[in-house]
Protein backbone atom coordinates (compact mmCIF):
# COMPACT_ATOMS: atom_id res chain seq x y z
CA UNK A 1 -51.83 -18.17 -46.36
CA UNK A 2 -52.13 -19.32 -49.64
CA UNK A 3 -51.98 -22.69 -49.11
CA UNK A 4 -55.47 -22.55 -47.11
CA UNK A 5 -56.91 -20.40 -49.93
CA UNK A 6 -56.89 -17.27 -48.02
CA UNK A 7 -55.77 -14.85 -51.17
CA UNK A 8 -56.22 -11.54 -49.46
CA UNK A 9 -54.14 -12.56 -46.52
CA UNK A 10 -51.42 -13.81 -48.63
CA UNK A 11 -51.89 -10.08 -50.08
CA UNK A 12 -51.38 -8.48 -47.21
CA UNK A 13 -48.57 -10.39 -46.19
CA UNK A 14 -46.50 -9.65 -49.95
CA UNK A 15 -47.27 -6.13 -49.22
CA UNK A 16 -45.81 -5.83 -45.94
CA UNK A 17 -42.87 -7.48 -47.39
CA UNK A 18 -42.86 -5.43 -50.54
CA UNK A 19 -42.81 -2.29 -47.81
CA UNK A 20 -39.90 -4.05 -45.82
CA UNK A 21 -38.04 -4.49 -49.24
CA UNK A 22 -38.13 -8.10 -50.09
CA UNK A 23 -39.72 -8.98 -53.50
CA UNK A 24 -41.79 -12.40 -53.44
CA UNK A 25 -41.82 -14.25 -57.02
CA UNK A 26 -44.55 -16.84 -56.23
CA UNK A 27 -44.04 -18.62 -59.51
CA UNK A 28 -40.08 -19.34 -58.65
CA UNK A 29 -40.71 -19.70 -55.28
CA UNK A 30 -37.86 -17.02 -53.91
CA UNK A 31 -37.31 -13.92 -52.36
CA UNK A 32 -34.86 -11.38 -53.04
CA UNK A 33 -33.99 -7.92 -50.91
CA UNK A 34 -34.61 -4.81 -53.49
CA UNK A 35 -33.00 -2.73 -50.53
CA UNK A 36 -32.47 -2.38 -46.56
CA UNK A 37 -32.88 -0.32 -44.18
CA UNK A 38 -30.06 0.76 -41.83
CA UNK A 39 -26.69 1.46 -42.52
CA UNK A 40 -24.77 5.23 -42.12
CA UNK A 41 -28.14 7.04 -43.11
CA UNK A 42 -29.10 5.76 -39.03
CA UNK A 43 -32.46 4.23 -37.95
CA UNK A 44 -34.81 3.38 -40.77
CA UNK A 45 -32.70 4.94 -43.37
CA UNK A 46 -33.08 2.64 -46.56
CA UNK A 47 -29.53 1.03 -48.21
CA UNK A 48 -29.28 0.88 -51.82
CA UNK A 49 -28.83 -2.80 -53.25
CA UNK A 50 -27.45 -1.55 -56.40
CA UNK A 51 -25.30 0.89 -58.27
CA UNK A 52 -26.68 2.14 -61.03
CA UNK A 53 -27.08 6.10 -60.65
CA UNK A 54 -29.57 8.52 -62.15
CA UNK A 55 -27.98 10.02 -65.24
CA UNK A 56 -26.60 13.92 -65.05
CA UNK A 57 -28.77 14.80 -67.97
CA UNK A 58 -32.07 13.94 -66.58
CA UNK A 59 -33.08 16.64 -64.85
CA UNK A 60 -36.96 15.67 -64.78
CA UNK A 61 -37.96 16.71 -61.16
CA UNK A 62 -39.01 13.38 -59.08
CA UNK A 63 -41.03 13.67 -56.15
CA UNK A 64 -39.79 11.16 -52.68
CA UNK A 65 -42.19 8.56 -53.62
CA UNK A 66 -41.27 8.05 -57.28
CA UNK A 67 -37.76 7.99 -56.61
CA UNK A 68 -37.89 5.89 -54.28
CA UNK A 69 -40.09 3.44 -56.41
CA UNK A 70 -37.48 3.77 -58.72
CA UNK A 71 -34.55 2.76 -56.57
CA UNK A 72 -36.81 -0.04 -55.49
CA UNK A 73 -37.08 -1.60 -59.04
CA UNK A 74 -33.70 -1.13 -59.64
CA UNK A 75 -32.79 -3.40 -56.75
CA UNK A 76 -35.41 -5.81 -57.44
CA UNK A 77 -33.78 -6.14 -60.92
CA UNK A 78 -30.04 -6.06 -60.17
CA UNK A 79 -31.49 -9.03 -57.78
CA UNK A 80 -33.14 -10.73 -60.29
CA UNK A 81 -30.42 -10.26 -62.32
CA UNK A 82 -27.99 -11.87 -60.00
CA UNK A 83 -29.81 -14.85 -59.71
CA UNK A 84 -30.35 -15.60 -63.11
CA UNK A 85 -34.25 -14.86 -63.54
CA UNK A 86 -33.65 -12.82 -66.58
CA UNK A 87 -37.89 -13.58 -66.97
CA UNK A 88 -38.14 -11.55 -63.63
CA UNK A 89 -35.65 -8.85 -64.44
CA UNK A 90 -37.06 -8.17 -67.68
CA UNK A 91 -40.80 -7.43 -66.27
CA UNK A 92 -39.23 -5.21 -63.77
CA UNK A 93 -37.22 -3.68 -66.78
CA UNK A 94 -40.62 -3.19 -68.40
CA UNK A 95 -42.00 -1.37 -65.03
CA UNK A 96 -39.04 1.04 -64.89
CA UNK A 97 -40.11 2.11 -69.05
CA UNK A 98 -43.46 2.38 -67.97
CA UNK A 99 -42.36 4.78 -65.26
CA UNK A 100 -39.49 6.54 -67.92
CA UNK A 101 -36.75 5.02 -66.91
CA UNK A 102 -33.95 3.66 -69.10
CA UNK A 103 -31.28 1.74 -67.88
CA UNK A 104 -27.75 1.27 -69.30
CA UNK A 105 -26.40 -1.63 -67.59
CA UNK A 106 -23.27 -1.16 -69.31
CA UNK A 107 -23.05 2.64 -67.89
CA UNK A 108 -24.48 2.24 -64.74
C-alpha cells in the first residue's frame, strides 16, 4: 500500500498485524512475531515469545490491557534483540520505561 502512496491503508494494514502480533520495522524492512496465539491456553489464547517474568516485588495492580501491552513489548524486544537490531530493541526498551517497566535482562 505504500508503494502507491496510500498511507492510511498501509496503516491499517500494520495495525491489523500489530493486533495479530507481528511487529513491522519499515526502515529495516522485517517482521518479527512479539507473540502467538494458540498453544495449551486453546483457541485464541496468546503464547509468550519470551521469558522474562514480572518481578515478585512489584505488586502495582495492572489491568488486562496493560499487561498485555507489556508482554507485547517484551516480545517485540527479545525479537529485536535476537536479530541484532539493538536500534529497535532499545526504542521498545524506551516504551516499556515510559509505561514503568524495567527490565533486567540478566535476571529475567
Amino acid at each position: 500500500a505504500k508503494s502507491r502512496k496510500a498511507y492510511a491503508s498501509a496503516d491499517e494494514i500494520q495495525e491489523e498485524l500489530y493486533d495479530l502480533g507481528v511487529d513491522v520495522d519499515d526502515k529495516a524492512r522485517t517482521w518479527t512475531f512479539a507473540y502467538a496465539k494458540g498453544g495449551a491456553g486453546g483457541a485464541g489464547a496468546l503464547v509468550r515469545l519470551h521469558d522474562y517474568e514480572r518481578a515478585r516485588t512489584d505488586d502495582y495492580e495492572l489491568g488486562r490491557v496493560q499487561f498485555d501491552e507489556i508482554d507485547a513489548l517484551l516480545g517485540r524486544r527479545l525479537a529485536a534483540k535476537k536479530a541484532r537490531d539493538f536500534e529497535r530493541a532499545d526504542e521498545l526498551q524506551t516504551k516499556l520505561r515510559a509505561l514503568g517497566v524495567e527490565v533486567d535482562d540478566r535476571r529475567r
